[in-house]
N, C-alpha and C. Protein backbone atom coordinates (compact mmCIF):
# COMPACT_ATOMS: atom_id res chain seq x y z
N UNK A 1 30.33 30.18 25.05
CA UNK A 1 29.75 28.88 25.29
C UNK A 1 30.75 28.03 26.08
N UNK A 2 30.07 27.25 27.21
CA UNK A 2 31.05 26.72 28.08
C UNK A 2 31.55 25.45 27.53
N UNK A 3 32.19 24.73 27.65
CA UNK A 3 32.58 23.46 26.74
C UNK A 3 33.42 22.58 28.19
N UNK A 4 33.15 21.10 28.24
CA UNK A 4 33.28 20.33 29.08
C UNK A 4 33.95 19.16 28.62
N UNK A 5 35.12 19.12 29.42
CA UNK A 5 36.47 18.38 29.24
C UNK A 5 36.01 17.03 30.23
N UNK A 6 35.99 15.75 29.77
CA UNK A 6 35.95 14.87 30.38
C UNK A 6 37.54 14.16 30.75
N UNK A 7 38.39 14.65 32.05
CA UNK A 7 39.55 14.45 32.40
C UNK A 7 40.06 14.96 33.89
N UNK A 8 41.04 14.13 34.65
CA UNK A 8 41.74 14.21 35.51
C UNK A 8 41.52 15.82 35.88
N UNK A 9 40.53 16.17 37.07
CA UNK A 9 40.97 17.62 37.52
C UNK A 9 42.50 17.94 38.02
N UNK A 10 42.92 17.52 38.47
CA UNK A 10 44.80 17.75 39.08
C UNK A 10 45.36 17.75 38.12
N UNK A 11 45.09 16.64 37.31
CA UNK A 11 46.22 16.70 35.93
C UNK A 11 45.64 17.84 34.85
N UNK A 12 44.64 18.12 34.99
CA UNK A 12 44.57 19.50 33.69
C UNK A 12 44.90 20.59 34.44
N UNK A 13 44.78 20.79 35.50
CA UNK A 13 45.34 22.00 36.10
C UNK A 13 46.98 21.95 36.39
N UNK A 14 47.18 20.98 37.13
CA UNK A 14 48.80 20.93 36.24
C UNK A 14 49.48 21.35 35.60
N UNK A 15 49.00 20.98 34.18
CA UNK A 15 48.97 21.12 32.73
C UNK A 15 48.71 22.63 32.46
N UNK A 16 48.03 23.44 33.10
CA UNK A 16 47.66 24.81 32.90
C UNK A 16 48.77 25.40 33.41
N UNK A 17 49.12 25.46 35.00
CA UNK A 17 50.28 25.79 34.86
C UNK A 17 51.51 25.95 34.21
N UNK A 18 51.79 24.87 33.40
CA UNK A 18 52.95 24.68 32.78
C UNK A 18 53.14 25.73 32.07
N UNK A 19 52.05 25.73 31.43
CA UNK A 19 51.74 26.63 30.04
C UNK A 19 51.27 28.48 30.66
N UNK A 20 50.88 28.58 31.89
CA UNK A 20 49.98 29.84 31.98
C UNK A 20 51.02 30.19 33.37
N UNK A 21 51.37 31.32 33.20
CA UNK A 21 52.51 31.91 34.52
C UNK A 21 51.08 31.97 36.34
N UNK A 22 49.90 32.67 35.94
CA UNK A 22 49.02 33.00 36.86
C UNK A 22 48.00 32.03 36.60
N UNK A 23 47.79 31.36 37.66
CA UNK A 23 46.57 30.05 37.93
C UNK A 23 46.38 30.37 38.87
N UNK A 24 44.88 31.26 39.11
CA UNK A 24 44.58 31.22 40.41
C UNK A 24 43.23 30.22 41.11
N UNK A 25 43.20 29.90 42.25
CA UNK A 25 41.41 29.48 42.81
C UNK A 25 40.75 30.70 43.14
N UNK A 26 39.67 31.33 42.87
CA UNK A 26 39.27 32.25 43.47
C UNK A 26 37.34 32.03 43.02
N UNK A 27 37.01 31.59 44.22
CA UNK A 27 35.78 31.67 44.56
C UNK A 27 35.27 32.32 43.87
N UNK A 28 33.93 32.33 43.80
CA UNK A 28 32.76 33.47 43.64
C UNK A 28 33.34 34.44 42.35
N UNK A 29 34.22 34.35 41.81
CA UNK A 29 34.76 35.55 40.93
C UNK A 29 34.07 35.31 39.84
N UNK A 30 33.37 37.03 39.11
CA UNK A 30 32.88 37.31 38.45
C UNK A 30 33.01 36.02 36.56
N UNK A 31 34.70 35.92 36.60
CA UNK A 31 35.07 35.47 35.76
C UNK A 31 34.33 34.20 36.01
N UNK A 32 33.92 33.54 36.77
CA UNK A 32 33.31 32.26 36.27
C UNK A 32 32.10 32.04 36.29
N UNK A 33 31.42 33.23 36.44
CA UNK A 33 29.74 33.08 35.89
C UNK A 33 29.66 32.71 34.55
N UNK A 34 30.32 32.67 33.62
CA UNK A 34 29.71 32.00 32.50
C UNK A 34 31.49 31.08 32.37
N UNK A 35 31.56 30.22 32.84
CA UNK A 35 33.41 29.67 32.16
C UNK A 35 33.51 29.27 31.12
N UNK A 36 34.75 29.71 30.55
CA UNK A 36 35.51 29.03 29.41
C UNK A 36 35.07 27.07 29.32
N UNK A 37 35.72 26.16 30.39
CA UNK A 37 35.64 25.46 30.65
C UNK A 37 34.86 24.43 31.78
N UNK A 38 33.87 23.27 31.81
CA UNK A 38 34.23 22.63 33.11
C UNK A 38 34.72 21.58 32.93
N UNK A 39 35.48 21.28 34.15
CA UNK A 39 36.41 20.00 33.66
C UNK A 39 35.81 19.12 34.67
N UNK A 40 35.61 17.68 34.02
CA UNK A 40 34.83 17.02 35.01
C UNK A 40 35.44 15.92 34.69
N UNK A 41 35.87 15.35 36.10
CA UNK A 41 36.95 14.03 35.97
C UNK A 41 36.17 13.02 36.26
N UNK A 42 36.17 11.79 35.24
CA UNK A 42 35.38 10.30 35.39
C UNK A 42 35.62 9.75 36.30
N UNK A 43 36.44 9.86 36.98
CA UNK A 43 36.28 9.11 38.10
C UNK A 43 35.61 9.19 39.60
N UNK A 44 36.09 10.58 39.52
CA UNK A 44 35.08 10.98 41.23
C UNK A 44 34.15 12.03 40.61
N UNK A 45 33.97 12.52 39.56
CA UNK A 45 32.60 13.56 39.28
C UNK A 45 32.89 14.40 39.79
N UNK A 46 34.38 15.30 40.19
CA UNK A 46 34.45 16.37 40.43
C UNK A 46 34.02 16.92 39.61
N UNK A 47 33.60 18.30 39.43
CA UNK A 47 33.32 19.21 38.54
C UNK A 47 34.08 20.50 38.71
N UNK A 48 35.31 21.04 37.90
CA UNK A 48 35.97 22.55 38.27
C UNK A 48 35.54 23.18 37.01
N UNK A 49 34.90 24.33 37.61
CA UNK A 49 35.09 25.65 36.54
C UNK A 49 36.50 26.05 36.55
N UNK A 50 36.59 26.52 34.64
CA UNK A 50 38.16 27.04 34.88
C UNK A 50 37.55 28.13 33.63
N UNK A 51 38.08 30.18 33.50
CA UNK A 51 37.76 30.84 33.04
C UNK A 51 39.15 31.20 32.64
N UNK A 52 39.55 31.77 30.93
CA UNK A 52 40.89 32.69 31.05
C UNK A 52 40.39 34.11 31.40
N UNK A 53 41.27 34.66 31.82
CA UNK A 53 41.18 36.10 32.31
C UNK A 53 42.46 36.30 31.20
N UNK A 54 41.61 37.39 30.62
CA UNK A 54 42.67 38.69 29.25
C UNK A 54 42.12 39.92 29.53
N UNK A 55 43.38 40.57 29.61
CA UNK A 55 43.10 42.30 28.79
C UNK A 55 42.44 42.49 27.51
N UNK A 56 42.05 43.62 27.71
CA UNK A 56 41.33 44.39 26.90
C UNK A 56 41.77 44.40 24.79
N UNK A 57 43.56 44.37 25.45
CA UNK A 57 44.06 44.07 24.24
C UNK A 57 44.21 42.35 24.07
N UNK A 58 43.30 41.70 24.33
CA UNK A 58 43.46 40.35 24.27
C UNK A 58 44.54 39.34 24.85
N UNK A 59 45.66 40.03 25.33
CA UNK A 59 46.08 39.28 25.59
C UNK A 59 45.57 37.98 27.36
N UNK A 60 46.46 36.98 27.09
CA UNK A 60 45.76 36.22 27.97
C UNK A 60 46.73 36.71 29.33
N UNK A 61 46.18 36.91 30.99
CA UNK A 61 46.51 37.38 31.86
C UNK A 61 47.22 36.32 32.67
N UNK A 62 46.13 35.18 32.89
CA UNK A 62 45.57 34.87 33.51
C UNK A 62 44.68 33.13 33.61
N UNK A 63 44.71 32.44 34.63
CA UNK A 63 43.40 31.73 34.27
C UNK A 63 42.73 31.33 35.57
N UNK A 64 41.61 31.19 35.91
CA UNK A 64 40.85 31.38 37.10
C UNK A 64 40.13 30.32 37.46
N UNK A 65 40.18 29.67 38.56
CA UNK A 65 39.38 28.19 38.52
C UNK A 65 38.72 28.54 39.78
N UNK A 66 37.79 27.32 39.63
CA UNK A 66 37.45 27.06 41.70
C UNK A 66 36.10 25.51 41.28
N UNK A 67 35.84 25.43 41.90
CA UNK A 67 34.87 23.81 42.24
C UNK A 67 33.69 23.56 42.35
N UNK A 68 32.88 23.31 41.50
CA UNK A 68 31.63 23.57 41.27
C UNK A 68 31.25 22.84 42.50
N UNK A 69 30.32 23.99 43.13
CA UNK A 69 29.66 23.45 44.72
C UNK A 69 28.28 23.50 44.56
């Protein structure tokens, strides 16, 4: 279930970095047909999908964004 963060797109991705070694943008990728997250900032109504990408053994890889168009 997707769940929607009302906040600063730059500053939560930021923030992902800090914490996550691989932040990528990547279009069209499978991983964000259904996302983890959208983050939608009050002020300009951007809207970003952001998905984690994990292995099989759970661990987390990864996290995958791009801009709801």
């Amino acid at each position: 279930m997707t769940t929607v963060i009302k906040k600063d797109t730059k500053r939560f991705l930021r923030e992902l970095k800090t914490h996550y070694g691989d932040v990528w943008r990547i279009p069209h990728s499978n991983y964000l047909a259904k996302p983890d997250f959208v983050v939608i900032d009050p002020r300009s109504g951007r809207k970003t999908k952001v998905s984690f990408v994990s292995l099989d053994d759970g661990g987390v890889v990864g996290v995958v964004y791009d801009d709801l168009g």
